[in-house]
Protein backbone atom coordinates (compact mmCIF):
# COMPACT_ATOMS: atom_id res chain seq x y z
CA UNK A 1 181.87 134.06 83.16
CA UNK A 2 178.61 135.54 82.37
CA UNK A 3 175.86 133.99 81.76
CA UNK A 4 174.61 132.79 77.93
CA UNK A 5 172.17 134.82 76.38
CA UNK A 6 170.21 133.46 73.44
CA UNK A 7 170.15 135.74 70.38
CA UNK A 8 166.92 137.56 69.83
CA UNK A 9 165.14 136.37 66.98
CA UNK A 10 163.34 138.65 64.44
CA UNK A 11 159.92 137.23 65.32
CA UNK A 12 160.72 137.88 68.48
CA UNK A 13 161.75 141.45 67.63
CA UNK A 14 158.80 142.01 66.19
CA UNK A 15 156.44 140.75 68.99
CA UNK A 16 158.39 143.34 71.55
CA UNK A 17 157.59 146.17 68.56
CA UNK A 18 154.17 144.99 68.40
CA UNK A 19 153.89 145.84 71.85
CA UNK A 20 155.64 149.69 71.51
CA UNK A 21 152.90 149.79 68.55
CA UNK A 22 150.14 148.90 70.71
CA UNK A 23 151.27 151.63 73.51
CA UNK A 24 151.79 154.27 70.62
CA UNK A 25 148.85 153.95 69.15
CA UNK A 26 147.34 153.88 72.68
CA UNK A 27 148.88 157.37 73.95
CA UNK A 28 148.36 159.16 70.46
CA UNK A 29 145.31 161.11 69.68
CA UNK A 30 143.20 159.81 66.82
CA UNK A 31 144.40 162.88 64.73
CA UNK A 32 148.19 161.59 64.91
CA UNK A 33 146.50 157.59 64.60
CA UNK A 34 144.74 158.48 60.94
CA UNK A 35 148.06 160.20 59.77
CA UNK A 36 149.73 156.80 60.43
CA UNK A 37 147.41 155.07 58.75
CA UNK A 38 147.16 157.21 56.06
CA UNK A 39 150.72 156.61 55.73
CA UNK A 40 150.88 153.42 55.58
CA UNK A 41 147.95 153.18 53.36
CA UNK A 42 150.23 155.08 50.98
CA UNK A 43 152.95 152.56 51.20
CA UNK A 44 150.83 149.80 50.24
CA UNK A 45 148.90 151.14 47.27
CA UNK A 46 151.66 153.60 45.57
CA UNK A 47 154.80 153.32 47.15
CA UNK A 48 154.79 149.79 46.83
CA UNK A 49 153.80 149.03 43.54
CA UNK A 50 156.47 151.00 42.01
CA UNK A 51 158.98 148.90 43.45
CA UNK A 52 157.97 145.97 42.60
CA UNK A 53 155.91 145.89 39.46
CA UNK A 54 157.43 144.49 36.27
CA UNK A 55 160.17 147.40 34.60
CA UNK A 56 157.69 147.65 31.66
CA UNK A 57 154.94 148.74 33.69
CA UNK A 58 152.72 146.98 32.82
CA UNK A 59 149.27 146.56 35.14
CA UNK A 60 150.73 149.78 36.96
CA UNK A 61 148.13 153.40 36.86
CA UNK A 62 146.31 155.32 38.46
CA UNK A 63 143.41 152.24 38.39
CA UNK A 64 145.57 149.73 39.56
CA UNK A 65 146.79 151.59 42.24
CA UNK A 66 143.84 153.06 43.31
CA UNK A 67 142.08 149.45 43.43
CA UNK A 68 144.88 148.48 45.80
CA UNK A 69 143.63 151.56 48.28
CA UNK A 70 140.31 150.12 47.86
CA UNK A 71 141.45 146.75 48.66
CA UNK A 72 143.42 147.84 51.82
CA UNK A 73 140.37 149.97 53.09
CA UNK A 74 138.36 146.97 53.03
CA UNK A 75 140.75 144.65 54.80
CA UNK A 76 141.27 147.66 57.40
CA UNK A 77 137.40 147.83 58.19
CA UNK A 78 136.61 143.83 58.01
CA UNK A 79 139.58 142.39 60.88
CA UNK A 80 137.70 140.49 62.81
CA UNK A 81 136.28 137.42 60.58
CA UNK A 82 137.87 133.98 59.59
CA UNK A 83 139.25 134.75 55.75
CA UNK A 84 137.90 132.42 53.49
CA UNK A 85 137.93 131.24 49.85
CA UNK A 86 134.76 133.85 49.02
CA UNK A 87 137.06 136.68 50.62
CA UNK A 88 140.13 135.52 48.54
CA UNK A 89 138.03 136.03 45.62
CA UNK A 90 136.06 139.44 46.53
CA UNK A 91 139.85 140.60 47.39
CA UNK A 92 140.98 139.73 43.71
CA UNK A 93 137.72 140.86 42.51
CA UNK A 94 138.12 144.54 43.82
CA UNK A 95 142.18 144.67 42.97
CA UNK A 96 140.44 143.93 39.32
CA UNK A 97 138.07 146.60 39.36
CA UNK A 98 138.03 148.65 35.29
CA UNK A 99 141.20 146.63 34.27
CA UNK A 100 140.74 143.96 31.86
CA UNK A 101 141.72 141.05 33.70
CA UNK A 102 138.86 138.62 34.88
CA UNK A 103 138.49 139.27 38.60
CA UNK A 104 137.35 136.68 40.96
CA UNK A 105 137.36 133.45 38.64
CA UNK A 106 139.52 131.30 39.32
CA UNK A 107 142.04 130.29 35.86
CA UNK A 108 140.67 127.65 33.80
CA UNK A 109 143.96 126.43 31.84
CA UNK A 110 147.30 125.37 33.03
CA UNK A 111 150.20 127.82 33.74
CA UNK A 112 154.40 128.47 34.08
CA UNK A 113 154.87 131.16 37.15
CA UNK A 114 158.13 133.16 36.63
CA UNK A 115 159.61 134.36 40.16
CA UNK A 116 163.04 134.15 39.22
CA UNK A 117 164.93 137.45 37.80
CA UNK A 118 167.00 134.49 35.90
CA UNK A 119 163.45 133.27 34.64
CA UNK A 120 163.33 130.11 36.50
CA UNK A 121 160.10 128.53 35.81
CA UNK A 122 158.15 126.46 37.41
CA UNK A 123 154.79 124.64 36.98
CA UNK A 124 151.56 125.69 38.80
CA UNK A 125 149.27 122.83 39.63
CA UNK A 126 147.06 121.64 37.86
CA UNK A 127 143.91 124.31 37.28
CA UNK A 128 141.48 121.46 38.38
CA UNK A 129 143.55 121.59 42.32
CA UNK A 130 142.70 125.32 42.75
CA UNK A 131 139.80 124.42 44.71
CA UNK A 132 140.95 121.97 46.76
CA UNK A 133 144.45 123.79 47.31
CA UNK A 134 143.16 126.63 48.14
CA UNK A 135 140.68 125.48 50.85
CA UNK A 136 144.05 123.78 52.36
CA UNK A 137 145.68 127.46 52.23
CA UNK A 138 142.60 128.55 53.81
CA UNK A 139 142.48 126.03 56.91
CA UNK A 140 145.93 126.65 57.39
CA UNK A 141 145.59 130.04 57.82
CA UNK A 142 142.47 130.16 60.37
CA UNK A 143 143.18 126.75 62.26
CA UNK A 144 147.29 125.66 61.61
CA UNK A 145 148.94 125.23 64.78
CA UNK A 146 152.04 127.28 63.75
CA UNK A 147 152.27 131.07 65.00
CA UNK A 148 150.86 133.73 63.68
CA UNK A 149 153.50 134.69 61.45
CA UNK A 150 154.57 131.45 59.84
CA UNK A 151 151.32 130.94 59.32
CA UNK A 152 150.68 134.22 57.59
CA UNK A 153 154.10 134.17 55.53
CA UNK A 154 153.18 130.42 54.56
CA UNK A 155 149.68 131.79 52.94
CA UNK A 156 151.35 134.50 51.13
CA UNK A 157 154.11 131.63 49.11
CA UNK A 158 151.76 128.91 48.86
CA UNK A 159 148.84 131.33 47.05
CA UNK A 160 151.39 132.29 44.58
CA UNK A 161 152.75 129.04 44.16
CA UNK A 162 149.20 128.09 43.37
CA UNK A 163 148.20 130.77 40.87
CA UNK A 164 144.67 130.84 41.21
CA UNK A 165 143.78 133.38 39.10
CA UNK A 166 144.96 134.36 35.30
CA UNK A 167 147.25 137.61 36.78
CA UNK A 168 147.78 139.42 39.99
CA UNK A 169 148.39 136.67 42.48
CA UNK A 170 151.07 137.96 44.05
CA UNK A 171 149.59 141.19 44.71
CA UNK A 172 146.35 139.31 46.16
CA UNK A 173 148.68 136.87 47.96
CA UNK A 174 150.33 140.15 50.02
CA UNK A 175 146.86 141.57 50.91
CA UNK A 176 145.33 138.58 52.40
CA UNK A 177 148.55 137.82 53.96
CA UNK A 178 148.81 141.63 55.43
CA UNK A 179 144.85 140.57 55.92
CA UNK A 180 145.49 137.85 58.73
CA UNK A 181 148.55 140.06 59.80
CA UNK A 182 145.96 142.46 60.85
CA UNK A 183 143.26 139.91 62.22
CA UNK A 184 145.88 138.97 64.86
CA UNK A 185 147.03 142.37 66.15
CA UNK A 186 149.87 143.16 63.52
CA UNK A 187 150.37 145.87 61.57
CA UNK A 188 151.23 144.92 57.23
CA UNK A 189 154.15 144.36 55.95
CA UNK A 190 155.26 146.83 53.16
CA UNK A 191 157.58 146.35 50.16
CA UNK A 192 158.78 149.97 49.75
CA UNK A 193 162.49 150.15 49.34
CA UNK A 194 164.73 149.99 46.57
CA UNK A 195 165.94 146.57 46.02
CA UNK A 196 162.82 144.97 47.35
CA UNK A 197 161.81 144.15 43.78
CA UNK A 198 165.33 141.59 43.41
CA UNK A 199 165.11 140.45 47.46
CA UNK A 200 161.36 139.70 46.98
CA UNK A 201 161.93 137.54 44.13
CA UNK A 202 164.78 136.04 45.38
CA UNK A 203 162.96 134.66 48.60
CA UNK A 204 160.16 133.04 46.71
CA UNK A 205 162.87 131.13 44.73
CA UNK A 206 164.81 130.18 47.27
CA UNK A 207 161.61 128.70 49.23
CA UNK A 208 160.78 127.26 45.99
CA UNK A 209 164.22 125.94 45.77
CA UNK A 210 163.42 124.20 49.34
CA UNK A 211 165.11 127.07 51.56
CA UNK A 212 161.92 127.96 53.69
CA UNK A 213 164.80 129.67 56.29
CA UNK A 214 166.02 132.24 53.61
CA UNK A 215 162.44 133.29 52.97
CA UNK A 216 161.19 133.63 56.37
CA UNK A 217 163.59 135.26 57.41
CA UNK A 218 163.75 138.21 54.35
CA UNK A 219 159.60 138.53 55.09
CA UNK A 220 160.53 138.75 58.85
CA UNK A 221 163.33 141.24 57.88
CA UNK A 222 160.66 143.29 55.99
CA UNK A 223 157.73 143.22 58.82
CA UNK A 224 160.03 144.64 61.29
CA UNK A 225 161.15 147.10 59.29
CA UNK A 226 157.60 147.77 58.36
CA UNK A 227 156.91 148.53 62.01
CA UNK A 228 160.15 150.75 63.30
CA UNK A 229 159.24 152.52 60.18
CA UNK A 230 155.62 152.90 61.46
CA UNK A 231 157.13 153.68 65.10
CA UNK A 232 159.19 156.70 63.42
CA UNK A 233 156.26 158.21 61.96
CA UNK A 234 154.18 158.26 64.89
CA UNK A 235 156.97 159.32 67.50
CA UNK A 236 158.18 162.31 65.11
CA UNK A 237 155.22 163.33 63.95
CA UNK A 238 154.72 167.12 65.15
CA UNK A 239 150.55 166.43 65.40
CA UNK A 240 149.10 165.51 68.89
């Protein structure tokens, strides 16, 4: 009888990708390294908002989407500091830029956040917590004993839970998520597909519902499909 094997796990899937990453990006010129970036860039800021923005469109143009490039460039020069409530609020700031919501202030009256395609509501806290909630979300990013990952994915729910700011939360709570992702050697996480929108929903309910398993495991689902996509582009692309 052979020996048991334990099942791989998809954070362990994507540490061993993170490592064929690393030795891609290693052996590639720097022509063939922008391209990928430049790619993924594109995922991000357009690909990715027309999945999952609202089917009335609404916050989605050429300004929104090209704040999000902004936003991305920024996090992609500035990897190498401790994120921290100031960031959180430049980031939201500059994903504000010409639209007419108020960037970097925090809310100042008391909310319902929808993240159920059934409209499940369910009650921010209190607009006199941000502060204090936030510089929780905060420690527990740069200093929480869990890995990298959980720690990341627990940022990205718990800012969104939180609703800081009057609108665009969840699109603030990706970057600085994809933020730390980078800080610690990974590469983002991209929303991209079709069905995303419905999936994406469904795993903040279903943590919200108390099923932290289903939504780890749909943003682990997405991360390593984020990076074999990456690995595709750089292994067939025909520039050296």
């Amino acid at each position: 009888m052979s020996p048991y094997k334990p099942k791989t796990t998809t954070k362990q899937l994507i540490s061993q990708k993170r490592k064929e990453l690393d030795a891609c990006f290693d052996s590639f010129s720097s022509v063939k390294r922008t391209n990928n970036l430049n790619w993924l860039r594109r995922q991000i800021a357009f690909e990715e908002p027309q999945v999952l923005c609202p089917v009335s469109k609404q916050h989605l143009d050429e300004t929104n989407m090209s704040n999000i490039a902004t936003t991305y460039d920024f996090i992609m020069e500035n990897k190498s500091n401790e994120i921290t409530i100031e960031d959180i609020r430049i980031i939201h700031a500059k994903l504000c830029t010409n639209t007419n919501i108020d960037g970097y202030n925090f809310r100042t009256t008391n909310c319902k956040l929808r993240i159920s395609i059934d409209g499940m509501t369910y009650n921010a806290p209190d607009y006199s917590m941000i502060d204090y909630q936030l510089r929780q979300i905060v420690y527990n990013m740069n200093h929480s004993k869990h890995d990298i990952l959980t720690r990341a994915y627990d940022a990205h729910y718990e800012m969104i839970m939180l609703q800081p700011f009057d609108d665009f939360n969840k699109r603030t709570a990706r970057l600085i998520m994809n933020w730390l992702l980078l800080q610690n050697g990974f590469r983002p996480i991209t929303f991209n597909k079709r069905g995303d929108k419905a999936a994406y929903i469904q795993a903040l309910q279903a943590r919200a519902c108390g099923d932290k398993r289903a939504y780890t495991d749909y943003m682990a689902k997405c991360q390593l499909r984020t990076q074999e996509e990456i690995l595709k582009q750089l292994r067939t692309s025909k520039i050296y």
